[in-house]
N, C-alpha and C. Protein backbone atom coordinates (compact mmCIF):
# COMPACT_ATOMS: atom_id res chain seq x y z
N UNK A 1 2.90 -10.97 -3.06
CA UNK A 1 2.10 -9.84 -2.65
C UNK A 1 2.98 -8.74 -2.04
N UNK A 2 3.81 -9.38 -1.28
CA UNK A 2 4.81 -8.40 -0.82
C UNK A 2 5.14 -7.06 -1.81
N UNK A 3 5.74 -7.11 -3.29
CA UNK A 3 6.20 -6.60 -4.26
C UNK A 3 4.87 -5.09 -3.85
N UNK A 4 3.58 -5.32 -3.94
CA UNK A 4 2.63 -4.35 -4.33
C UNK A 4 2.36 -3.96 -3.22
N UNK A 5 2.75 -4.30 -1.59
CA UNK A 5 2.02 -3.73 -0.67
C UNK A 5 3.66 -2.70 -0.58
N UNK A 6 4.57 -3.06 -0.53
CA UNK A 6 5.73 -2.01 -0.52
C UNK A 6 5.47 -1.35 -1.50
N UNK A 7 4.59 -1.33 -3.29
CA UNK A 7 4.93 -0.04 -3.50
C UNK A 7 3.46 0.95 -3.45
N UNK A 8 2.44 0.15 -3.01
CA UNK A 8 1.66 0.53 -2.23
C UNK A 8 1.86 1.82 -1.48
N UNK A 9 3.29 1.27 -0.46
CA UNK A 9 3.29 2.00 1.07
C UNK A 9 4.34 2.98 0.01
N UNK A 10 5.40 3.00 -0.73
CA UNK A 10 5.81 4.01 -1.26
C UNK A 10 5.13 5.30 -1.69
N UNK A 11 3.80 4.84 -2.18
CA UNK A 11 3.01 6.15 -2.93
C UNK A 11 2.38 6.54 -1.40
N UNK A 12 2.02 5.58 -0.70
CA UNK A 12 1.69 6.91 0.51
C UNK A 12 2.49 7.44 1.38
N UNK A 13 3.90 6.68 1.10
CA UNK A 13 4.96 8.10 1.94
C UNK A 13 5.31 8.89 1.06
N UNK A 14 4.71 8.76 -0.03
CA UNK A 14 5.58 10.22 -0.75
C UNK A 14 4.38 11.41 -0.28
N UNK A 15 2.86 10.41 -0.51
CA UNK A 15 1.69 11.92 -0.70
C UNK A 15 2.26 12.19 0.69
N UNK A 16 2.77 11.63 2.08
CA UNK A 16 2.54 12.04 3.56
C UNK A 16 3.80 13.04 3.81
N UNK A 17 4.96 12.66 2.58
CA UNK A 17 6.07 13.81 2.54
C UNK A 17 5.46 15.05 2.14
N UNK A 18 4.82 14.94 0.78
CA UNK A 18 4.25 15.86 0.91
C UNK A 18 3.13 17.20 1.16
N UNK A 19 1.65 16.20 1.88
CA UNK A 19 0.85 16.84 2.04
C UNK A 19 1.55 17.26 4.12
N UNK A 20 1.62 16.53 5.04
CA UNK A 20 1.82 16.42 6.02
C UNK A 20 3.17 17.18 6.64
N UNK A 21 4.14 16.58 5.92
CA UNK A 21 5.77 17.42 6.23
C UNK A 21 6.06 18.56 5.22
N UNK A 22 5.63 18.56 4.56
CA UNK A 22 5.84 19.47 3.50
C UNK A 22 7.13 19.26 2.90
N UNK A 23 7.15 18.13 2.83
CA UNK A 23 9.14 18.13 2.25
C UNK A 23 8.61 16.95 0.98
N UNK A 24 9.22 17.44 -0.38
CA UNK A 24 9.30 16.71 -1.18
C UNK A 24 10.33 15.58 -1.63
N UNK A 25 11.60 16.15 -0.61
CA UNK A 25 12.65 15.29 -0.87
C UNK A 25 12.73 14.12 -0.14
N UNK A 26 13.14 13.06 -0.71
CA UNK A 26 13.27 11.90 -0.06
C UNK A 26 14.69 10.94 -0.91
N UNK A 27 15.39 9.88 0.16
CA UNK A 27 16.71 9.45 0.04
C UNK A 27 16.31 8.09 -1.23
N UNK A 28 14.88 7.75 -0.83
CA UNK A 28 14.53 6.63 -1.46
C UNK A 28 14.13 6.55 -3.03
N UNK A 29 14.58 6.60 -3.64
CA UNK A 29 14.00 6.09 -4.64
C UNK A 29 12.95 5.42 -5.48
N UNK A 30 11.86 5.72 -6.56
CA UNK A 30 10.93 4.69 -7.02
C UNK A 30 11.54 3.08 -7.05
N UNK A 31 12.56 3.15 -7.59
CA UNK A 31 13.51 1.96 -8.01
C UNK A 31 14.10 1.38 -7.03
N UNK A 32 14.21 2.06 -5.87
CA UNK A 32 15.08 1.64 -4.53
C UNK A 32 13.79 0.78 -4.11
N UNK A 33 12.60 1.67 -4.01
CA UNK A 33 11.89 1.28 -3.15
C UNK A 33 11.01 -0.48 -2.93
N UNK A 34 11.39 -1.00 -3.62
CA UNK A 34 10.71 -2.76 -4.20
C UNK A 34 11.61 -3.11 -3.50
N UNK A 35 13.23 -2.63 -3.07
CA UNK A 35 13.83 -3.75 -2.18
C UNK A 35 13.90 -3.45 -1.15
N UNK A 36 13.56 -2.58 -0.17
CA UNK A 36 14.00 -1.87 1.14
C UNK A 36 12.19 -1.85 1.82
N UNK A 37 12.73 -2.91 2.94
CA UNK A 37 11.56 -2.60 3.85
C UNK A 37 10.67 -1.49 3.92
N UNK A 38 9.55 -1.49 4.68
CA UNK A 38 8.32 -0.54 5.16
C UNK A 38 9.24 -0.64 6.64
N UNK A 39 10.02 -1.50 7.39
CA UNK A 39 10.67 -1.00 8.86
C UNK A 39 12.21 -0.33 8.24
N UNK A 40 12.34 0.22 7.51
CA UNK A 40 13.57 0.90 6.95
C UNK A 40 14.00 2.16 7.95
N UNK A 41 15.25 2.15 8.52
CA UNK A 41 15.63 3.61 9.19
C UNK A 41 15.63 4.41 8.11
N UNK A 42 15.71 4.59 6.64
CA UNK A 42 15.40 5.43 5.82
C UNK A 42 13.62 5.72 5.66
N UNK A 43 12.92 5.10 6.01
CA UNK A 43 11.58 5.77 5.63
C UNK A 43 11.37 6.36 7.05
N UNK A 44 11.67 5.61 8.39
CA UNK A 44 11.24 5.92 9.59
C UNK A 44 12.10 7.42 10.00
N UNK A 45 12.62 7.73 9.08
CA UNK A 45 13.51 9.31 9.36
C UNK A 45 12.61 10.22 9.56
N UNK A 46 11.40 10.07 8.13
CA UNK A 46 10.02 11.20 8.72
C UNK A 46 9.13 10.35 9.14
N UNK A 47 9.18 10.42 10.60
CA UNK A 47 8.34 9.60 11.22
C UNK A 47 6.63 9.54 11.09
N UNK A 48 6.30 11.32 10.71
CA UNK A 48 4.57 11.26 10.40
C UNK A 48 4.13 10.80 8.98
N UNK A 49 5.07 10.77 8.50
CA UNK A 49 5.15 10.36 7.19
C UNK A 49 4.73 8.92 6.65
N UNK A 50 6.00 8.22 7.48
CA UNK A 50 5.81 6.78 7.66
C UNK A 50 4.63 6.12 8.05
N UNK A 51 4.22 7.06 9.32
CA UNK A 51 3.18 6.71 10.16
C UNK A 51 2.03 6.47 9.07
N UNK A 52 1.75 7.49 8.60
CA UNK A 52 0.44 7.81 7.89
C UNK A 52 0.79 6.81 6.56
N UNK A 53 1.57 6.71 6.16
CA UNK A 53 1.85 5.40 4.63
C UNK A 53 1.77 4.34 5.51
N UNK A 54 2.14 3.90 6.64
CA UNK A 54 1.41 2.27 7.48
C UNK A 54 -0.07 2.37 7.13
N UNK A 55 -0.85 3.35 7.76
CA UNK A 55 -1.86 3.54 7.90
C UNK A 55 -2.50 3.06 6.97
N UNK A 56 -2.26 4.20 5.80
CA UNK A 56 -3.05 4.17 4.73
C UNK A 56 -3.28 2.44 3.76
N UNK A 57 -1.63 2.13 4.09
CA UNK A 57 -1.16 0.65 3.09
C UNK A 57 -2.08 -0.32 3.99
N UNK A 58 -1.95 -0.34 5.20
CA UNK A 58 -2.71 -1.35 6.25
C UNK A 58 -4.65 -0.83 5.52
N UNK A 59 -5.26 -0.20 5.81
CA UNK A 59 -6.22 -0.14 4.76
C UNK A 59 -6.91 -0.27 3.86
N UNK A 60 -5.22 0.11 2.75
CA UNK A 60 -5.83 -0.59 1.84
C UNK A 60 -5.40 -2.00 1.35
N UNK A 61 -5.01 -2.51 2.41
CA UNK A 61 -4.63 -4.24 1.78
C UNK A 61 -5.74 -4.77 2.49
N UNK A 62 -5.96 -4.28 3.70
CA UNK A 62 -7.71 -5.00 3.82
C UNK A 62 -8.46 -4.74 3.47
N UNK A 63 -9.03 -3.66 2.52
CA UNK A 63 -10.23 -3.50 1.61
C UNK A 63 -9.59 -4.44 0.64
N UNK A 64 -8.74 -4.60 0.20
CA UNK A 64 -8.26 -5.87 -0.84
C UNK A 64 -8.72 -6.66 -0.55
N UNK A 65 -8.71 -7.27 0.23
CA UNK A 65 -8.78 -8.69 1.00
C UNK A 65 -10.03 -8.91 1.15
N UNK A 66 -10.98 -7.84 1.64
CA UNK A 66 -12.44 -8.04 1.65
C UNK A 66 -13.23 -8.80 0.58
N UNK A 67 -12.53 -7.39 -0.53
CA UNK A 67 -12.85 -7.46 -2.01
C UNK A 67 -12.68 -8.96 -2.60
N UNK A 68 -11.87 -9.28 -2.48
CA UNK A 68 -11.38 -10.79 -3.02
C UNK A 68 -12.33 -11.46 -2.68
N UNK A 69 -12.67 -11.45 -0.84
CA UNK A 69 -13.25 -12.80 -0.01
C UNK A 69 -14.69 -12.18 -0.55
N UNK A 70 -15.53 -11.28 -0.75
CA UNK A 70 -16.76 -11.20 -1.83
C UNK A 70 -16.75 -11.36 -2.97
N UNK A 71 -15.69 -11.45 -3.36
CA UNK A 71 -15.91 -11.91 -5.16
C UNK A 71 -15.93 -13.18 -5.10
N UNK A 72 -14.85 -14.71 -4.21
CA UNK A 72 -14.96 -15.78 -4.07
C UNK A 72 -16.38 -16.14 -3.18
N UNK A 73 -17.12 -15.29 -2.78
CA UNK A 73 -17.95 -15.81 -2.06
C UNK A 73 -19.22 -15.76 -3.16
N UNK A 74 -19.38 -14.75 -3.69
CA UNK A 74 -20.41 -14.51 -4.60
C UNK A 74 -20.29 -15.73 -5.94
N UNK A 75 -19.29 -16.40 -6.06
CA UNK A 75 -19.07 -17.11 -7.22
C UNK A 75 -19.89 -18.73 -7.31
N UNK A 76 -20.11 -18.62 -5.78
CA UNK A 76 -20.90 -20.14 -5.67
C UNK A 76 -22.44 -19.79 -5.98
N UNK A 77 -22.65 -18.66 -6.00
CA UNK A 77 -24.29 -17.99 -6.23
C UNK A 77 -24.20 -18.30 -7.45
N UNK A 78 -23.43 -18.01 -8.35
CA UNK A 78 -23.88 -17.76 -10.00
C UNK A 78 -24.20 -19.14 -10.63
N UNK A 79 -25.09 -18.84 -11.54
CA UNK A 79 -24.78 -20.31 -12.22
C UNK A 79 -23.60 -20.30 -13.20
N UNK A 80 -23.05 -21.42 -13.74
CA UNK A 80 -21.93 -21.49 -15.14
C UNK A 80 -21.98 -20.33 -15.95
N UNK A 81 -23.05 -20.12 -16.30
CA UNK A 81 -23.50 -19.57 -17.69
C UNK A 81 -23.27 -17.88 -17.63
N UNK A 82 -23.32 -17.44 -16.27
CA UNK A 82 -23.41 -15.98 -16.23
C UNK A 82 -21.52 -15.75 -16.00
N UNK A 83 -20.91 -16.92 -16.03
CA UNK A 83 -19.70 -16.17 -15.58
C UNK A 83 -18.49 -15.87 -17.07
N UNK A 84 -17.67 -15.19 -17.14
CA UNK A 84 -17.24 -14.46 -18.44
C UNK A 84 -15.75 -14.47 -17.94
């Protein structure tokens, strides 16, 4: 899971580079980014940036998580026949 919540948190430090700091440039890479922490002194350089990609990634890995624990919960309701 690790793999998708880092590139998760990548796409929201880029939108927070650029809706928030207004800076498009960044040291990190798409390709860098799968091996280098979310506590990286390279992402924590723009700190509102970072801030707001925790945020957003923390979010959305628990609407994940919700999602999952209602789909396994709903599965004991169904009978055999309705499931595909």
């Amino acid at each position: 899971m690790v793999p998708y919540v880092r590139k998760s948190f990548y796409k929201h430090f880029k939108d927070g580079l650029k809706y928030i700091e207004d800076n498009t440039e960044c040291s990190i890479s798409k390709e860098n980014a799968k091996d280098i922490s979310i506590e990286s002194q390279e992402y924590k350089k723009h700190e509102k940036a970072w801030k707001y990609a925790l945020d957003m990634t923390t979010k959305e890995t628990y609407q994940a998580v919700e999602g999952l624990f209602h789909n396994l919960n709903s599965l004991q309701s169904r009978s055999g026949n309705q499931l595909n």
